[in-house]
Protein backbone atom coordinates (compact mmCIF):
# COMPACT_ATOMS: atom_id res chain seq x y z
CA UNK A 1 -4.20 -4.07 -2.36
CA UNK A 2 -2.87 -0.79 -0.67
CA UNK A 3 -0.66 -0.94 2.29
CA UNK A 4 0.52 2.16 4.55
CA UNK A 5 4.40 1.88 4.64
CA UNK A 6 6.14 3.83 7.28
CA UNK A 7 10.20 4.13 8.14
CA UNK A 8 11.03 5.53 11.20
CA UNK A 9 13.47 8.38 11.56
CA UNK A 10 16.21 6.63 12.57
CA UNK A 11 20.05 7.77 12.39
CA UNK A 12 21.51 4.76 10.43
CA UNK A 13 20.98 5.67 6.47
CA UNK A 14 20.04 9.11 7.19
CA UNK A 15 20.10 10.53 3.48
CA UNK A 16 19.55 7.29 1.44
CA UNK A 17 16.09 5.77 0.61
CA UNK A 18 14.92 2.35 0.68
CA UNK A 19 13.16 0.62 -2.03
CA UNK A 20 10.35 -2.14 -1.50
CA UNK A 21 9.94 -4.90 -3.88
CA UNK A 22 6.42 -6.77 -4.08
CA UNK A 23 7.69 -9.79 -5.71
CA UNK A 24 11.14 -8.97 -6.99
CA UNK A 25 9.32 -6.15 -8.44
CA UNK A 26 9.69 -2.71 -7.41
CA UNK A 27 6.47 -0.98 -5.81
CA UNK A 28 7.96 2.04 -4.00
CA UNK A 29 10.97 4.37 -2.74
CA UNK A 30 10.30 4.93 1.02
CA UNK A 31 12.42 8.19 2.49
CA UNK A 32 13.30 8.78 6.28
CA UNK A 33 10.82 9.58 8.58
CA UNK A 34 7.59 9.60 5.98
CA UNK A 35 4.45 7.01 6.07
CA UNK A 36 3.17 6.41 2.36
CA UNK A 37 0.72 4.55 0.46
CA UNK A 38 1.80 2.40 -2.03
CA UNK A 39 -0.50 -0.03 -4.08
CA UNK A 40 0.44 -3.91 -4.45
CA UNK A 41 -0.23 -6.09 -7.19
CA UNK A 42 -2.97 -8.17 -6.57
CA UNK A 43 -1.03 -11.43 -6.89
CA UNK A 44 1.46 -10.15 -4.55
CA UNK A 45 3.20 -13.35 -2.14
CA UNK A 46 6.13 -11.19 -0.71
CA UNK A 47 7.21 -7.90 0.26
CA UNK A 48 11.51 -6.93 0.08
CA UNK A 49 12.76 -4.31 1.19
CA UNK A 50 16.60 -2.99 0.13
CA UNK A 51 19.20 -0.37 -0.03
CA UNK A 52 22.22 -1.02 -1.60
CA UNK A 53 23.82 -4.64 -1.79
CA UNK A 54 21.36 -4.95 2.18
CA UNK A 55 18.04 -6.25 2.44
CA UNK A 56 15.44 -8.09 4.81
CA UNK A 57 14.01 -11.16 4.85
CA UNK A 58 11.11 -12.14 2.77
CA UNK A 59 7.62 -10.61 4.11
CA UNK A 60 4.55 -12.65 3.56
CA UNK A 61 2.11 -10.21 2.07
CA UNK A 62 -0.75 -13.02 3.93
CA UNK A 63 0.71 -11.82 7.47
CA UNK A 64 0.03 -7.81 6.85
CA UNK A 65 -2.41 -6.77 10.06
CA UNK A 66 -4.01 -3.78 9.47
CA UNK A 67 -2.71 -2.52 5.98
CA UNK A 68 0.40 -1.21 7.68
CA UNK A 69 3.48 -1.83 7.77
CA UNK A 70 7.03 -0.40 8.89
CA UNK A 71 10.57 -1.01 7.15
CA UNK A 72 13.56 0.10 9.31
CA UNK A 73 17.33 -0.36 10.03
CA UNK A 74 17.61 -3.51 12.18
CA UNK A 75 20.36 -2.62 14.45
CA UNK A 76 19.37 1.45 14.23
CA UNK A 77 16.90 1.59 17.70
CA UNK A 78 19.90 -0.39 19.95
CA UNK A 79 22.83 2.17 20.28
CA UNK A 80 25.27 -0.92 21.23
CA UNK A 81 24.50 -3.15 18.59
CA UNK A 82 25.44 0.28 16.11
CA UNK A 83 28.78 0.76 17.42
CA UNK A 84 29.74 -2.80 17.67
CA UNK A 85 27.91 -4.62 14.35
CA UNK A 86 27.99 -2.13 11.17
CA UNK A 87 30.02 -4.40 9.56
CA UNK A 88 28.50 -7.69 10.26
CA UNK A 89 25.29 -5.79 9.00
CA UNK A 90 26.80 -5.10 5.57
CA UNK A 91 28.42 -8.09 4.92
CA UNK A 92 27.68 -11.46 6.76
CA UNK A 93 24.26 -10.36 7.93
CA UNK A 94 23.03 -8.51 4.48
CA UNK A 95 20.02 -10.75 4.51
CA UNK A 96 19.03 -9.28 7.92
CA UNK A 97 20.19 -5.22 7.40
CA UNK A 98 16.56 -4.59 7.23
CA UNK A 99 12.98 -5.42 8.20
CA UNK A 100 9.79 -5.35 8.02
CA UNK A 101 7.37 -5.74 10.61
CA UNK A 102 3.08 -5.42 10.71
């Protein structure tokens, strides 16, 4: 199956890349501000995406509309929840630093 993956420019891990896992294997390095295609494994369940010790929750492959989808910063697009929550983000809430959304 191949999926169009798109991340946002968005300030909020400006120079790093994120990496997307179909399956706890991984499928692709997505960079700032680019859409890409990337090809799953058939048998693919779940999509991850991660940077670092962050990632998002578990992304059935089943609820993909479209064959898009987008993986950005969670707190990014809301310029209070940036100032305020960085470090909840990267420690307490490092299952939810990420998502993915179709």
């Amino acid at each position: 199956m191949e999926i169009e993956v798109t991340r946002p420019k968005q300030f909020a891990d400006l120079t790093r890349s994120y990496r997307l896992l179909a399956d706890g294997k991984e499928v692709a390095l997505i960079e700032r501000g680019t859409t890409q295609k990337v090809t799953l494994p058939a048998d693919c369940k779940t999509l991850t995406a991660y940077i670092d010790w962050c990632f998002s929750p578990e992304f059935s492959v089943s609820d993909i509309q479209d064959g898009r989808i987008v993986v950005k910063n969670a707190f990014a697009s809301n310029p209070l929840k940036a100032l305020v929550l960085p470090l909840y983000y990267v420690s307490f809430g490092k299952h939810k630093y990420l998502n993915i959304e179709s």
